[in-house]
PDB file of N, CA and C in Angstrom:
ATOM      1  N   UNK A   1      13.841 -17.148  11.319  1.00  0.00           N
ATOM      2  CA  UNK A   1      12.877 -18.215  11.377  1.00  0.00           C
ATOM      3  C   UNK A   1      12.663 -18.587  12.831  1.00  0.00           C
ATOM      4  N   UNK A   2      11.574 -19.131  13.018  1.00  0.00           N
ATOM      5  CA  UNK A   2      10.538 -19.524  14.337  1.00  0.00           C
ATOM      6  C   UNK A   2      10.594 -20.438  14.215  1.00  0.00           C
ATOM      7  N   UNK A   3      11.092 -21.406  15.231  1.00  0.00           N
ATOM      8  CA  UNK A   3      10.912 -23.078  15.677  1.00  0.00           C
ATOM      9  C   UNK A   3       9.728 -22.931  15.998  1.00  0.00           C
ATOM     10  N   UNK A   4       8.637 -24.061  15.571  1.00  0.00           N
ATOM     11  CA  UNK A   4       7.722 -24.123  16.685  1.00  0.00           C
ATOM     12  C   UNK A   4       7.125 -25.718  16.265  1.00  0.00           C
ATOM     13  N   UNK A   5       6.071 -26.272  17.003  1.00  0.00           N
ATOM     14  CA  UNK A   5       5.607 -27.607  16.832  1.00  0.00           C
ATOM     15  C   UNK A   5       4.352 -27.650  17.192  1.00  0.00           C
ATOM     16  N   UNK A   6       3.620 -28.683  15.762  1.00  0.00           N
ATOM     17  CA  UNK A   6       4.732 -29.008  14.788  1.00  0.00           C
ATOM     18  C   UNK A   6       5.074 -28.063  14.106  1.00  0.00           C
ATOM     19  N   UNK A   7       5.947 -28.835  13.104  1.00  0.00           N
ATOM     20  CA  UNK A   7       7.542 -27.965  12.796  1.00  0.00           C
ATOM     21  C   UNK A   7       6.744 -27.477  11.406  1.00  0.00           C
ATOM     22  N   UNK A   8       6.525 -26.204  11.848  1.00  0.00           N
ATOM     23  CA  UNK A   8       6.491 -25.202  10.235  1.00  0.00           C
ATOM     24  C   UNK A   8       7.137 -24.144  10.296  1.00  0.00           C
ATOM     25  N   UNK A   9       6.934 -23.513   9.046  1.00  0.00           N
ATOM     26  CA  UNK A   9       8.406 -22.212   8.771  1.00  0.00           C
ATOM     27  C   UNK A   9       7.358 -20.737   9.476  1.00  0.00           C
ATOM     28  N   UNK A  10       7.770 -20.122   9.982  1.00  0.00           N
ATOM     29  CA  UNK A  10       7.045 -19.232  10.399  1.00  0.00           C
ATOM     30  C   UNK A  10       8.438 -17.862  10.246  1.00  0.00           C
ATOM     31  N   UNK A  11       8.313 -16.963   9.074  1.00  0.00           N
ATOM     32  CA  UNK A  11       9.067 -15.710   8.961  1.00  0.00           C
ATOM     33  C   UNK A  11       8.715 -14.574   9.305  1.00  0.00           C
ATOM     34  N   UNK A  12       9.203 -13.953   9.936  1.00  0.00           N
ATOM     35  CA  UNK A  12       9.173 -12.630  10.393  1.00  0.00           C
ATOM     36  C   UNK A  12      10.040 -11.805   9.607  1.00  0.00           C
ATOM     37  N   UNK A  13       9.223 -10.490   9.057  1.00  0.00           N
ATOM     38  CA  UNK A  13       9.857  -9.655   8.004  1.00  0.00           C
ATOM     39  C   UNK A  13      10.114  -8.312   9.030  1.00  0.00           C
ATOM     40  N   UNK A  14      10.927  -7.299   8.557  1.00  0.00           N
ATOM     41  CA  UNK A  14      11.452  -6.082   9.275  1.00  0.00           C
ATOM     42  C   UNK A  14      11.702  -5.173   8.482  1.00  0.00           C
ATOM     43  N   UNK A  15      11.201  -3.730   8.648  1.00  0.00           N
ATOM     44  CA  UNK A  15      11.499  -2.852   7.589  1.00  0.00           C
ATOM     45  C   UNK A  15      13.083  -2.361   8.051  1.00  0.00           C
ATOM     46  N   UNK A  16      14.015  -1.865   7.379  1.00  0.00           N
ATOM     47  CA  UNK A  16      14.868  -1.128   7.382  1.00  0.00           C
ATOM     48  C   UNK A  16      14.284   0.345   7.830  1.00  0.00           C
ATOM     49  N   UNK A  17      15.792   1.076   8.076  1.00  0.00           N
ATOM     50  CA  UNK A  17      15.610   1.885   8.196  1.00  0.00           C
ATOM     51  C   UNK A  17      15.213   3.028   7.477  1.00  0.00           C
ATOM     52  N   UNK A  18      15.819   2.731   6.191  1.00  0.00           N
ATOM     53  CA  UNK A  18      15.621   3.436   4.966  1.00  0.00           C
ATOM     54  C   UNK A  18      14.195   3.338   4.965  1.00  0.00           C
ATOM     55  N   UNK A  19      13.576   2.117   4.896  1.00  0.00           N
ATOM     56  CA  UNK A  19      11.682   1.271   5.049  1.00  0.00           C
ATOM     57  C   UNK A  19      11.140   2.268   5.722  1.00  0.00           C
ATOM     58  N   UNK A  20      12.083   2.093   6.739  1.00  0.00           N
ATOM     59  CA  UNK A  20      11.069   2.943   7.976  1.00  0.00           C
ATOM     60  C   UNK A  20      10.966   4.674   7.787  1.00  0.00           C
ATOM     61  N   UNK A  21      11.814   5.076   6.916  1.00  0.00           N
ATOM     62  CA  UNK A  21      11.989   6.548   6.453  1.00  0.00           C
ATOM     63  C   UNK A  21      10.605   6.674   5.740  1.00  0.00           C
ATOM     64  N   UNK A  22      10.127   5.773   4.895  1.00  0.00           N
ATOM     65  CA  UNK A  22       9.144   6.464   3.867  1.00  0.00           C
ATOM     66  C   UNK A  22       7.864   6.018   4.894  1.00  0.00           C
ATOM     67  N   UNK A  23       7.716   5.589   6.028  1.00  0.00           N
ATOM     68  CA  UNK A  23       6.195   5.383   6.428  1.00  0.00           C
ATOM     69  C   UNK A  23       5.072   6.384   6.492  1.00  0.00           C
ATOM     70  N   UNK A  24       5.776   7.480   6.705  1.00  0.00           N
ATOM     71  CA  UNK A  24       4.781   8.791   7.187  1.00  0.00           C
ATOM     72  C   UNK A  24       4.675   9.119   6.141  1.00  0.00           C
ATOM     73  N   UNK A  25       5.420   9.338   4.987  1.00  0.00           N
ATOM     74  CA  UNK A  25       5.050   9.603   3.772  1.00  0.00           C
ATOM     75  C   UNK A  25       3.859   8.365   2.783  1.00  0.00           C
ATOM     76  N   UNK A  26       4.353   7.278   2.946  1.00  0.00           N
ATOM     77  CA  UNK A  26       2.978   6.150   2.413  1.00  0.00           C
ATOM     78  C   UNK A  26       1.675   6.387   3.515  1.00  0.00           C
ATOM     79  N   UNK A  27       1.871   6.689   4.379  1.00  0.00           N
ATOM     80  CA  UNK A  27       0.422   6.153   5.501  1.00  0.00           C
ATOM     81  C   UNK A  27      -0.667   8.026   4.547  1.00  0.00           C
ATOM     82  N   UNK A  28       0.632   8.984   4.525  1.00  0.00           N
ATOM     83  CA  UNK A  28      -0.446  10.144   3.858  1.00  0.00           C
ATOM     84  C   UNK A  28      -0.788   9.487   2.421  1.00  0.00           C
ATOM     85  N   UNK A  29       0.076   9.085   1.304  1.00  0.00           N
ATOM     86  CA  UNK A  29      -0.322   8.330   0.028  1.00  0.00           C
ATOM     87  C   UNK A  29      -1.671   7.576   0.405  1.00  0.00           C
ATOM     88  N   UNK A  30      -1.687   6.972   1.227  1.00  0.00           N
ATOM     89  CA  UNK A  30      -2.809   5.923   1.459  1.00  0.00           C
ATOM     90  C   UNK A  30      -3.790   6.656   2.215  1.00  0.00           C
ATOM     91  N   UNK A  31      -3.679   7.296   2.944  1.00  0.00           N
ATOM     92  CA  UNK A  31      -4.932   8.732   3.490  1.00  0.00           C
ATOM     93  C   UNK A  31      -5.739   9.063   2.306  1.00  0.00           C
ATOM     94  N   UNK A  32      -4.725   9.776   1.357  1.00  0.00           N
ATOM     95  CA  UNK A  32      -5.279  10.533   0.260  1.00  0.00           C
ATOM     96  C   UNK A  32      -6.060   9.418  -0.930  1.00  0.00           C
ATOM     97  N   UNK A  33      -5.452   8.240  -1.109  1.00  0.00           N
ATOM     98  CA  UNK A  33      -6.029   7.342  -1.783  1.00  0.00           C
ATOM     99  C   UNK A  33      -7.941   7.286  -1.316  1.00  0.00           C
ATOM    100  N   UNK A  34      -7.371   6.991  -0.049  1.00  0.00           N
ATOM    101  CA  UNK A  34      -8.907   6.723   0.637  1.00  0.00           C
ATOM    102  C   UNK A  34      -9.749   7.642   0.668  1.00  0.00           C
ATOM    103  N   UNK A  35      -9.577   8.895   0.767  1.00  0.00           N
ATOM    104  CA  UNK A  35     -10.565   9.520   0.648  1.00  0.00           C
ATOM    105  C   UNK A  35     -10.698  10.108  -0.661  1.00  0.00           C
ATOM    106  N   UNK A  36      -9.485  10.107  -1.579  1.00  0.00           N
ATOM    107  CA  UNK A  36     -10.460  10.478  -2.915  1.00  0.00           C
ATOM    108  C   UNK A  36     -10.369   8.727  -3.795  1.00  0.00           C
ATOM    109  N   UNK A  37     -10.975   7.959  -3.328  1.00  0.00           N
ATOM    110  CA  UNK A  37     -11.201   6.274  -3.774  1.00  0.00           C
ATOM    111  C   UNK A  37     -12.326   6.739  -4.571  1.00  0.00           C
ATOM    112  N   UNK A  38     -13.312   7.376  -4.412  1.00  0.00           N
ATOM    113  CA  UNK A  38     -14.696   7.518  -5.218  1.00  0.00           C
ATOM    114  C   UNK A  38     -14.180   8.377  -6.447  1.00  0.00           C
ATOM    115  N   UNK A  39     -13.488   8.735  -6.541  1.00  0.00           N
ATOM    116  CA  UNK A  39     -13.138  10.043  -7.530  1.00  0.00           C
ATOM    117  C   UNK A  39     -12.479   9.474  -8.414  1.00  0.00           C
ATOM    118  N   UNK A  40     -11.843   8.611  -8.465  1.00  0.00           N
ATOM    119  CA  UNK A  40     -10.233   8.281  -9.256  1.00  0.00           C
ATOM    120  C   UNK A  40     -11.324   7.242 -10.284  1.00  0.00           C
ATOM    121  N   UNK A  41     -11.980   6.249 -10.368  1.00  0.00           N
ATOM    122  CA  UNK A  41     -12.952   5.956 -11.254  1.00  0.00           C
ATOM    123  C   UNK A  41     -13.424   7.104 -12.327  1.00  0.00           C
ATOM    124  N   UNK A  42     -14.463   7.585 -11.633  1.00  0.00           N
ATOM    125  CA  UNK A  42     -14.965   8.966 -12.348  1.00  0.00           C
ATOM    126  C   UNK A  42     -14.146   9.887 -13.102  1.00  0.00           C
ATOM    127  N   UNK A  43     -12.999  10.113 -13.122  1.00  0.00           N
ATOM    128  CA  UNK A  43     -12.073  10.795 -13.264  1.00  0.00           C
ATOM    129  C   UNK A  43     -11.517  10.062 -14.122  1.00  0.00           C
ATOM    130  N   UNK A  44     -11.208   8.972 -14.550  1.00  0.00           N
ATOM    131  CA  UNK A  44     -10.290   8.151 -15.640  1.00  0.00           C
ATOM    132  C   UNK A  44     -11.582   8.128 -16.574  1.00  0.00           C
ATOM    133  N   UNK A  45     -13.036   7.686 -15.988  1.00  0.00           N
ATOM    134  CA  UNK A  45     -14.341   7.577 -17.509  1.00  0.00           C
ATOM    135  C   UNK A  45     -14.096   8.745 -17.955  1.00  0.00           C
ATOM    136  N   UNK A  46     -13.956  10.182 -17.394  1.00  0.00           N
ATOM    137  CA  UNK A  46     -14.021  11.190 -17.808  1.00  0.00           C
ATOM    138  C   UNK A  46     -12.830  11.727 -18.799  1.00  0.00           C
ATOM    139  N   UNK A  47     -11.727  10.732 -18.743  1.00  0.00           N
ATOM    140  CA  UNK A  47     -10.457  11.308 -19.318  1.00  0.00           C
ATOM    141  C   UNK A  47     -10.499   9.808 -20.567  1.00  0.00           C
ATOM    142  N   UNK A  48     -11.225   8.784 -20.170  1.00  0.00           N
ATOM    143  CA  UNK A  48     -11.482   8.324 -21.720  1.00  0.00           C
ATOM    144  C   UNK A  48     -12.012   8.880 -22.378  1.00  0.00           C
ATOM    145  N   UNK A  49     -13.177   9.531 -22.022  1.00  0.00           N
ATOM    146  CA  UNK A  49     -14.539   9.785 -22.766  1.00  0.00           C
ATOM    147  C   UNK A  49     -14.060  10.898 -23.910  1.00  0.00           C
ATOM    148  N   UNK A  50     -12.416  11.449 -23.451  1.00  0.00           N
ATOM    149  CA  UNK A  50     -11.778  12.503 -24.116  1.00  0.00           C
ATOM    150  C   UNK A  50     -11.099  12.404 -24.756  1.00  0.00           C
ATOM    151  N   UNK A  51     -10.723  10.843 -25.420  1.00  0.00           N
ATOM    152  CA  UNK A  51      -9.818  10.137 -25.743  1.00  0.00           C
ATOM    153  C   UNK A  51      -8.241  10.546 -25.121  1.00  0.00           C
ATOM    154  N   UNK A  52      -7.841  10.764 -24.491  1.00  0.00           N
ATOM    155  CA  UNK A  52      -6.596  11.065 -23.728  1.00  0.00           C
ATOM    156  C   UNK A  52      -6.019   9.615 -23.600  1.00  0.00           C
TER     157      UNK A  52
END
């Protein structure tokens, strides 16, 4: 916690190391999200439409 004034709580969070192990692996998860974002819609109407 951060003193500051006036007096509010101000927290600062920190990944671990373990945290810090999976980043390069989430930042590609989230690459790939983004560029197939248009697809993943289309792709679930298409897998109702099949009753699946």
């Amino acid at each position: 916690m951060t003193p500051t004034v006036p007096v509010t709580v101000t927290v600062t969070y920190e990944l671990t190391d373990l945290g810090r192990s999976l980043y390069d692996v989430m930042r590609l998860i989230k690459g790939w999200a983004e560029t197939h974002m248009d697809e993943v819609p289309a792709n679930r109407e298409e897998c109702d439409a099949r009753g699946a």
